[in-house]
Protein backbone atom coordinates (compact mmCIF):
# COMPACT_ATOMS: atom_id res chain seq x y z
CA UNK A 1 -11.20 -167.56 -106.82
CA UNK A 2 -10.55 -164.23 -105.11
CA UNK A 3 -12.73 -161.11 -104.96
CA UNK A 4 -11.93 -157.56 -103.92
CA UNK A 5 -14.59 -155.83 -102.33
CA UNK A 6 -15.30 -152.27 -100.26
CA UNK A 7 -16.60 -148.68 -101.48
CA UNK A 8 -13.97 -146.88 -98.73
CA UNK A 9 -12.12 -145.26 -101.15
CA UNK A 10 -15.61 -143.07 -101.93
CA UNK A 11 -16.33 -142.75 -98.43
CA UNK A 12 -15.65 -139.16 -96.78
CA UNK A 13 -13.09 -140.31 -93.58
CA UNK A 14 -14.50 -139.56 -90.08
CA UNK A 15 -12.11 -136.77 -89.77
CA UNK A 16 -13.16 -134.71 -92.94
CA UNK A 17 -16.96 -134.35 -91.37
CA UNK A 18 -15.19 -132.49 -88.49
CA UNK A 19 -13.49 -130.25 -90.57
CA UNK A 20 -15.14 -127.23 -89.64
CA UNK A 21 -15.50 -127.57 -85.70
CA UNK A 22 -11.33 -128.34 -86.03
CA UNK A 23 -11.07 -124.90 -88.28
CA UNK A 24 -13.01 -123.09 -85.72
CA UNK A 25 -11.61 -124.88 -82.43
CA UNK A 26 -7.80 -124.09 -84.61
CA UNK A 27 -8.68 -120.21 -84.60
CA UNK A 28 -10.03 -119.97 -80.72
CA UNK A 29 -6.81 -121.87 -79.94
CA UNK A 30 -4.75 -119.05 -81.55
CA UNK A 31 -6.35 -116.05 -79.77
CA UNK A 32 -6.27 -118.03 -76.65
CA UNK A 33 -2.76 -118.90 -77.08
CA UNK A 34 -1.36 -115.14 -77.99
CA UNK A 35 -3.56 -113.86 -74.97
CA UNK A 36 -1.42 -116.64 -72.33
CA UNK A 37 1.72 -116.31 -74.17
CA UNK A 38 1.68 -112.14 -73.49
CA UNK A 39 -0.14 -112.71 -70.16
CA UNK A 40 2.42 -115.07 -68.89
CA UNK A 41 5.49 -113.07 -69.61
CA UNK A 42 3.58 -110.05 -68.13
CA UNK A 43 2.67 -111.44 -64.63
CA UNK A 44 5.49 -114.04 -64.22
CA UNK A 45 3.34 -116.70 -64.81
CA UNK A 46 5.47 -120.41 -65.21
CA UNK A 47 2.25 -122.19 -65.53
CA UNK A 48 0.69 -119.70 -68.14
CA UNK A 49 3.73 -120.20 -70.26
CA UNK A 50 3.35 -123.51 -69.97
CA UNK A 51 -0.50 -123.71 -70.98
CA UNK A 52 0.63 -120.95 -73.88
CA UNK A 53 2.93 -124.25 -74.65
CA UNK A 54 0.67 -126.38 -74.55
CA UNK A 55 -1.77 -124.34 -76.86
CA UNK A 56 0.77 -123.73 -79.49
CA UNK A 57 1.17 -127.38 -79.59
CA UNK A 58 -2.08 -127.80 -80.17
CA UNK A 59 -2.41 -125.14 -82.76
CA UNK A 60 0.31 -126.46 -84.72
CA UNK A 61 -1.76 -130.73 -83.87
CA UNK A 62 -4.74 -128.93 -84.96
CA UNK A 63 -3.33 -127.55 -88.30
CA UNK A 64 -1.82 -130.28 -88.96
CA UNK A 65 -4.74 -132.60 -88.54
CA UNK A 66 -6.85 -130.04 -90.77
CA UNK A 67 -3.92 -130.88 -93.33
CA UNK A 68 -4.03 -134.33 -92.77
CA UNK A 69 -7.72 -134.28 -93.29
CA UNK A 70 -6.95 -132.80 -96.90
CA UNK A 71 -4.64 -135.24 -98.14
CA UNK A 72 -6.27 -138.47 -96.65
CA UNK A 73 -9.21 -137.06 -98.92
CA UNK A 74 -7.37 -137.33 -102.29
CA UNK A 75 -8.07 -140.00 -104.40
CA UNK A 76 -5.76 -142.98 -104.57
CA UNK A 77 -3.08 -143.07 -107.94
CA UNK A 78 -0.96 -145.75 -109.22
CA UNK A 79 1.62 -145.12 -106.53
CA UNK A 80 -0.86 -144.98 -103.63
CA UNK A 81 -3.43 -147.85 -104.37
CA UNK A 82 -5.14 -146.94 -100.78
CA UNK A 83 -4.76 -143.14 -101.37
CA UNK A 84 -3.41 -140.91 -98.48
CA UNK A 85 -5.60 -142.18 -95.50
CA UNK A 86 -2.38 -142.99 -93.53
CA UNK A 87 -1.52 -139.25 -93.31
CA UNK A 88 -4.13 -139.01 -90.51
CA UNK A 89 -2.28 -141.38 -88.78
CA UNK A 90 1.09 -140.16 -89.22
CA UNK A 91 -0.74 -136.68 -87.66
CA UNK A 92 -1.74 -138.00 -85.11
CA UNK A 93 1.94 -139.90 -83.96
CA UNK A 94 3.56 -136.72 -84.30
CA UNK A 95 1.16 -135.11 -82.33
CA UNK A 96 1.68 -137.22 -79.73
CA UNK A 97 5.80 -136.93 -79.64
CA UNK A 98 5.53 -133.39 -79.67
CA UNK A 99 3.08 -133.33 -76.30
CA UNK A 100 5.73 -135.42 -74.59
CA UNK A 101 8.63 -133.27 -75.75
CA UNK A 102 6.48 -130.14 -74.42
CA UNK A 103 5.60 -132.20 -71.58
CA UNK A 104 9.19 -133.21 -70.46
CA UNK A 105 9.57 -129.23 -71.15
CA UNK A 106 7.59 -128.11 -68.75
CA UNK A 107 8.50 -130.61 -65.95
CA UNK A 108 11.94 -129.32 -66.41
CA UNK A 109 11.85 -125.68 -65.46
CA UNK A 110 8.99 -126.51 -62.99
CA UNK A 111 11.79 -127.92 -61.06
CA UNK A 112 14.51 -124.91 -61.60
CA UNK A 113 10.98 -122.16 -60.69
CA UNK A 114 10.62 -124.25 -57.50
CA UNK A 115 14.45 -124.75 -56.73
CA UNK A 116 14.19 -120.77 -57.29
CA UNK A 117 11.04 -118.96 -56.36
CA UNK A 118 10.14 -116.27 -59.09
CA UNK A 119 7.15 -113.21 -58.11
CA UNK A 120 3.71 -113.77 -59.86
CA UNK A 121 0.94 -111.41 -60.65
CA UNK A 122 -1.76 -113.66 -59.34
CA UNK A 123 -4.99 -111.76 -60.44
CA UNK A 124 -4.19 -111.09 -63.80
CA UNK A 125 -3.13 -114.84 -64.00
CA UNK A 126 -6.14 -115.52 -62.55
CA UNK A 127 -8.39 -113.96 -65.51
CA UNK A 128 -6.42 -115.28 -68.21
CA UNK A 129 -6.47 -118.95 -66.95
CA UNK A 130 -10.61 -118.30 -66.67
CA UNK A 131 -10.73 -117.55 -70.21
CA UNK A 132 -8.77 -120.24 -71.07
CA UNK A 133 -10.71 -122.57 -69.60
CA UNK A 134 -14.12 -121.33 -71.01
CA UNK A 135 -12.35 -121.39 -74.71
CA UNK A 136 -10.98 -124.89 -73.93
CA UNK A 137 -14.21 -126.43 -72.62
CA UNK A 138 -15.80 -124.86 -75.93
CA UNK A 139 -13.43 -126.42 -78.11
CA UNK A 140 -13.93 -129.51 -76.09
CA UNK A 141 -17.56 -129.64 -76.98
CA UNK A 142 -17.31 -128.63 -80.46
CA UNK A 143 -14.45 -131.46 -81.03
CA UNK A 144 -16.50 -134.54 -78.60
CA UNK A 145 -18.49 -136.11 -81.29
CA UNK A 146 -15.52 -136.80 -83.80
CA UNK A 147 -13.35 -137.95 -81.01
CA UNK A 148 -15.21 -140.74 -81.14
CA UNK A 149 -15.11 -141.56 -85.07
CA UNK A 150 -11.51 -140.17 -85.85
CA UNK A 151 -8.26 -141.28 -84.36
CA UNK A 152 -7.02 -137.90 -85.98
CA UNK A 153 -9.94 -135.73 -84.47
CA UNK A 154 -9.23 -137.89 -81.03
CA UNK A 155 -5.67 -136.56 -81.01
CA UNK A 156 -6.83 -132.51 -81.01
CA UNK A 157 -9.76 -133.45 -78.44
CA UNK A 158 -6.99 -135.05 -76.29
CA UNK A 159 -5.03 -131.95 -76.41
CA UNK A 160 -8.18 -129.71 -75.94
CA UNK A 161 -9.25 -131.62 -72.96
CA UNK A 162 -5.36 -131.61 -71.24
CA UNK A 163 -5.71 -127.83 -72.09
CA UNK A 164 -8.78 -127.33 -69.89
CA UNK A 165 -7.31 -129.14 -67.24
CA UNK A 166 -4.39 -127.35 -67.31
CA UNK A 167 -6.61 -123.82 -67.40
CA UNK A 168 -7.77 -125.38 -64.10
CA UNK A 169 -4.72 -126.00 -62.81
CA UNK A 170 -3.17 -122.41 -63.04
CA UNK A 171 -6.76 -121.14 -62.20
CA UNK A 172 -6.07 -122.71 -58.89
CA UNK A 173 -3.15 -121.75 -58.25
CA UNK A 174 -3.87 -118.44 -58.91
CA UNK A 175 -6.15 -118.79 -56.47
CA UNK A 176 -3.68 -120.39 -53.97
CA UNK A 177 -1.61 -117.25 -54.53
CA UNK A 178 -3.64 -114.55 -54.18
CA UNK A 179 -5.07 -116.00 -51.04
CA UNK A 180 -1.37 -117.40 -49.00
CA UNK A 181 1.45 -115.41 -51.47
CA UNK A 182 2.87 -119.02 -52.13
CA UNK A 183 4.53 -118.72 -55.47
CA UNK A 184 5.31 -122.32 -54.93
CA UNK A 185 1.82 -123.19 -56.46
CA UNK A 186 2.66 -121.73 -59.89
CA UNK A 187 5.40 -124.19 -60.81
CA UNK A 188 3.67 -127.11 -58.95
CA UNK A 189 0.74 -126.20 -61.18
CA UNK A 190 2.93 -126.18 -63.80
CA UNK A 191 4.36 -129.95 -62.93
CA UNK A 192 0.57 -131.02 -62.70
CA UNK A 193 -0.18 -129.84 -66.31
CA UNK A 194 3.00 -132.08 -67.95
CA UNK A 195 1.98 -134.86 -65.97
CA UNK A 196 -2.01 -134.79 -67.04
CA UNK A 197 -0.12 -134.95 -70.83
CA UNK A 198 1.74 -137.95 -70.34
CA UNK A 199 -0.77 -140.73 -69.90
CA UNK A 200 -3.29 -140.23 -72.35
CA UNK A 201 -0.61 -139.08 -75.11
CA UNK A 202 1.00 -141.83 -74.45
CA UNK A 203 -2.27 -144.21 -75.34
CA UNK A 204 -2.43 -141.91 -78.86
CA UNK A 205 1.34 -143.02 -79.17
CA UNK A 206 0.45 -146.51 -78.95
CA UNK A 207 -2.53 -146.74 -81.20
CA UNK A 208 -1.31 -144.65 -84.04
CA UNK A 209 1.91 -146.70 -83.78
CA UNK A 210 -0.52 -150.06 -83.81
CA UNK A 211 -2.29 -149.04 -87.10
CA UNK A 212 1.42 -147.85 -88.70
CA UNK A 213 2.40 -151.75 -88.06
CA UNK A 214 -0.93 -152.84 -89.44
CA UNK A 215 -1.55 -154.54 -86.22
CA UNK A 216 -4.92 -156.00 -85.37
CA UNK A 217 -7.48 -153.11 -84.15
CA UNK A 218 -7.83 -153.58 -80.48
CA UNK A 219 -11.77 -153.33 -80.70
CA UNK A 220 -11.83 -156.84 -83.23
CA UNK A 221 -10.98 -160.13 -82.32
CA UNK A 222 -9.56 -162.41 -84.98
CA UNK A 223 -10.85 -165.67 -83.54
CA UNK A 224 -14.40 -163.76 -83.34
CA UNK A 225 -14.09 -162.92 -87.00
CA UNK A 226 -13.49 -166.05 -87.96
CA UNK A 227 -16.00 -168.24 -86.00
CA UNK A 228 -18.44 -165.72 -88.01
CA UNK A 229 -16.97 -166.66 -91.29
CA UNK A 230 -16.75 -170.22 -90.78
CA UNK A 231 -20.48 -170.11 -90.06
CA UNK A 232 -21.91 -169.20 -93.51
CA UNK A 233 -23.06 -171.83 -94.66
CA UNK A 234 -20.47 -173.79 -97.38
CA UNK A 235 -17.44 -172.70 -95.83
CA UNK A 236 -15.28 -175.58 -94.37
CA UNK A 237 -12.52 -173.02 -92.66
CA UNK A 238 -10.53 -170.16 -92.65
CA UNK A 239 -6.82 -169.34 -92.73
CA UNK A 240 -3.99 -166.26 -93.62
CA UNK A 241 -6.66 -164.48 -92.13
CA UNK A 242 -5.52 -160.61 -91.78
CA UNK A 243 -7.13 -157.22 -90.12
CA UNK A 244 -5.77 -153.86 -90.16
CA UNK A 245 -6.46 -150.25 -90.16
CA UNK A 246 -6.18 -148.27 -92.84
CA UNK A 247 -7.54 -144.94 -90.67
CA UNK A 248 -9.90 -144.41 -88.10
CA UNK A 249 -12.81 -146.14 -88.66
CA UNK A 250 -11.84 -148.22 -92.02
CA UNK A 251 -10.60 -151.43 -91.65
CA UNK A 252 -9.32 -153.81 -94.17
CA UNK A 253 -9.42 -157.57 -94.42
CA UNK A 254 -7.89 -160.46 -96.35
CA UNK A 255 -8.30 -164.03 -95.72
CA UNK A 256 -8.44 -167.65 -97.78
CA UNK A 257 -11.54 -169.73 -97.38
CA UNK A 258 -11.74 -172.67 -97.97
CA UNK A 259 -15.23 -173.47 -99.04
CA UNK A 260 -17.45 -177.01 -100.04
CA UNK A 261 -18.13 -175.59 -103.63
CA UNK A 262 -16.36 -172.77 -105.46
CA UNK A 263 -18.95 -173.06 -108.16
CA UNK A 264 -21.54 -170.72 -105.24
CA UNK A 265 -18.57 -168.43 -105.29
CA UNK A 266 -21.48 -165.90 -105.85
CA UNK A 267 -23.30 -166.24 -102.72
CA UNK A 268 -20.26 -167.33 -100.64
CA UNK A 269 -18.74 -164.13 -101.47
CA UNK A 270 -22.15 -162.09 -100.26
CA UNK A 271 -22.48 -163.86 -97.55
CA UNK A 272 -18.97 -163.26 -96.38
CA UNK A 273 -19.38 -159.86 -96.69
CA UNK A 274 -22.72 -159.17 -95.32
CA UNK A 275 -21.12 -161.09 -92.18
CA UNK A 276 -18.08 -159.00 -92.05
CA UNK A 277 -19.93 -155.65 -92.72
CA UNK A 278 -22.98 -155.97 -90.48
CA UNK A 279 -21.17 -157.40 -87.11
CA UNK A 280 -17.42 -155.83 -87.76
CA UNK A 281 -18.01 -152.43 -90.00
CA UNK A 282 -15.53 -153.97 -92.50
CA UNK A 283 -16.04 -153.04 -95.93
CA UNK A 284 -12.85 -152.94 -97.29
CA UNK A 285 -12.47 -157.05 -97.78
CA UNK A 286 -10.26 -159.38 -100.17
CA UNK A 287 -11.27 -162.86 -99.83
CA UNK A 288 -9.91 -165.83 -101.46
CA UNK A 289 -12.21 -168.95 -102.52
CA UNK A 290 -10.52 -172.54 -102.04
CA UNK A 291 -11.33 -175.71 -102.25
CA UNK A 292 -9.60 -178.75 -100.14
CA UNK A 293 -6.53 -179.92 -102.19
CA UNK A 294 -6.85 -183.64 -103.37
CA UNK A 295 -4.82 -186.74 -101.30
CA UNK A 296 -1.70 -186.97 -102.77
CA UNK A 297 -0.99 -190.67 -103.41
CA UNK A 298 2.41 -191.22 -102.63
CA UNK A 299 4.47 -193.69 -105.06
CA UNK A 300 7.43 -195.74 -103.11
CA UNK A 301 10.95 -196.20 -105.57
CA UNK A 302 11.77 -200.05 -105.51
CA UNK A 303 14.58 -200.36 -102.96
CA UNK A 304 13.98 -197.15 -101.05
CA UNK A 305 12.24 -198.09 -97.51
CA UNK A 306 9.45 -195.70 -95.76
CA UNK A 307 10.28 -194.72 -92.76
């Protein structure tokens, strides 16, 4: 006996309730970015081109993940039994290949700006990195709370976050030339900014990469799951026992059980998935009711020996 359970497909995905801080963190991005983009050709700036590449990266993560939001919202059709929730995902992977394309980028001609000092208009750098940073820290703030719901929504806050730390990092060096006339700082700063990208988009890479091979989610243990399981009362054990993601914050689960007595399939099933929803937040479940098979007697052929 097998049952199908989980209301997910009503549900509004964690990244749809932040649909309106990533609209408004989206359109701060833009100014921001047009303001570095005609500041850094202006003053010579290497590491205000790179933040201006950095920000239109994460204008086109953040328009995408508004996107992505949209579709995972549709409503599931013959062809797409689960609907489009995997579209966050697949946002958020090619956010991440992007940053480290951008990053690689900027590493580049921070070594050809160092290998060949370029002048700098420090002060004017020095303004535009400020704002930066104030619009970055905004967007950060507007952006924390689904960060911690949405893989999707994590992926922009990510990029907001490297953003104010790269702000920082040209702010400084600003600093560092207007105070010594080292230009050297710019394209060190530069250098600094693709290498605060790496590690953390790198961690995105690897999670959105994990749910795309419907691994196990790296916050639920399998063995945990099902020691719960085998503790309701009638079941015997557990096995093909299966977790995956099917977007931030929904996970799926299918598993046999083999149980004392399928006749209290009823409250078997409801207890199964009281456990599973209360101590794992999985609603989405299939479970499959079994019973031990009988002894097979086995029947020996005259003049064939056992081994």
């Amino acid at each position: 006996m097998a049952t199908h359970a989980g209301h997910v497909h009503a549900r509004v995905t964690a990244g749809a309730q932040s649909r309106r801080r990533l609209a408004l963190t989206l359109g701060l991005t833009c100014v921001v970015l047009v303001v570095e983009l005609v500041a850094g050709f202006w003053t010579g700036s290497l590491a205000l081109l790179a933040d201006a590449a950095h920000m239109l990266t994460d204008a086109g993560g953040l328009a995408l993940a508004l996107f992505a939001i949209w579709i995972a919202n549709r409503p599931p059709t013959p062809a797409k039994t689960y609907g489009y929730y995997r579209a966050e995902i697949l946002a958020a992977l090619v956010n991440a290949l992007v940053l480290l394309v951008v990053a690689g980028g900027i590493l580049a001609e921070a070594w050809q700006r160092l290998r060949q000092p370029a002048e700098v208009l420090a002060g004017p750098m020095a303004v535009v990195a400020a704002l930066g940073l104030g619009v970055n820290l905004l967007s950060a703030a507007l952006l924390h709370r689904g960060a911690s719901e949405s893989l999707n929504v994590r992926a922009a806050y990510l990029e907001v976050v490297n953003d104010a730390l790269s702000s920082l990092a040209t702010l400084v060096a600003a600093g560092v030339v207007l105070t010594t006339g080292w230009t050297g700082a710019d394209p060190i700063a530069s250098a600094l900014i693709a290498l605060l990208i790496v590690p953390r988009t790198w961690a995105l890479l690897r999670q959105a990469v994990n749910v795309l091979l419907e691994g196990t989610p790296p916050h639920l243990e399998l063995a945990e799951i099902e020691g719960a399981m085998r503790a309701v009362p009638g079941v015997r054990r557990v096995h093909d026992l299966h977790v995956w993601t099917l977007t931030s914050g929904r996970e799926a689960m299918s598993a046999h059980v083999v149980v004392d007595d399928v006749r209290e399939s009823e409250r078997l099933l409801e207890s199964l998935h009281a456990v599973l929803h209360a101590r794992f937040g999985i609603d989405h479940t299939t479970v499959q009711l079994e019973t031990e098979p009988s002894p097979v007697l086995q029947i020996k052929s005259p003049g064939v020996s056992s081994p």
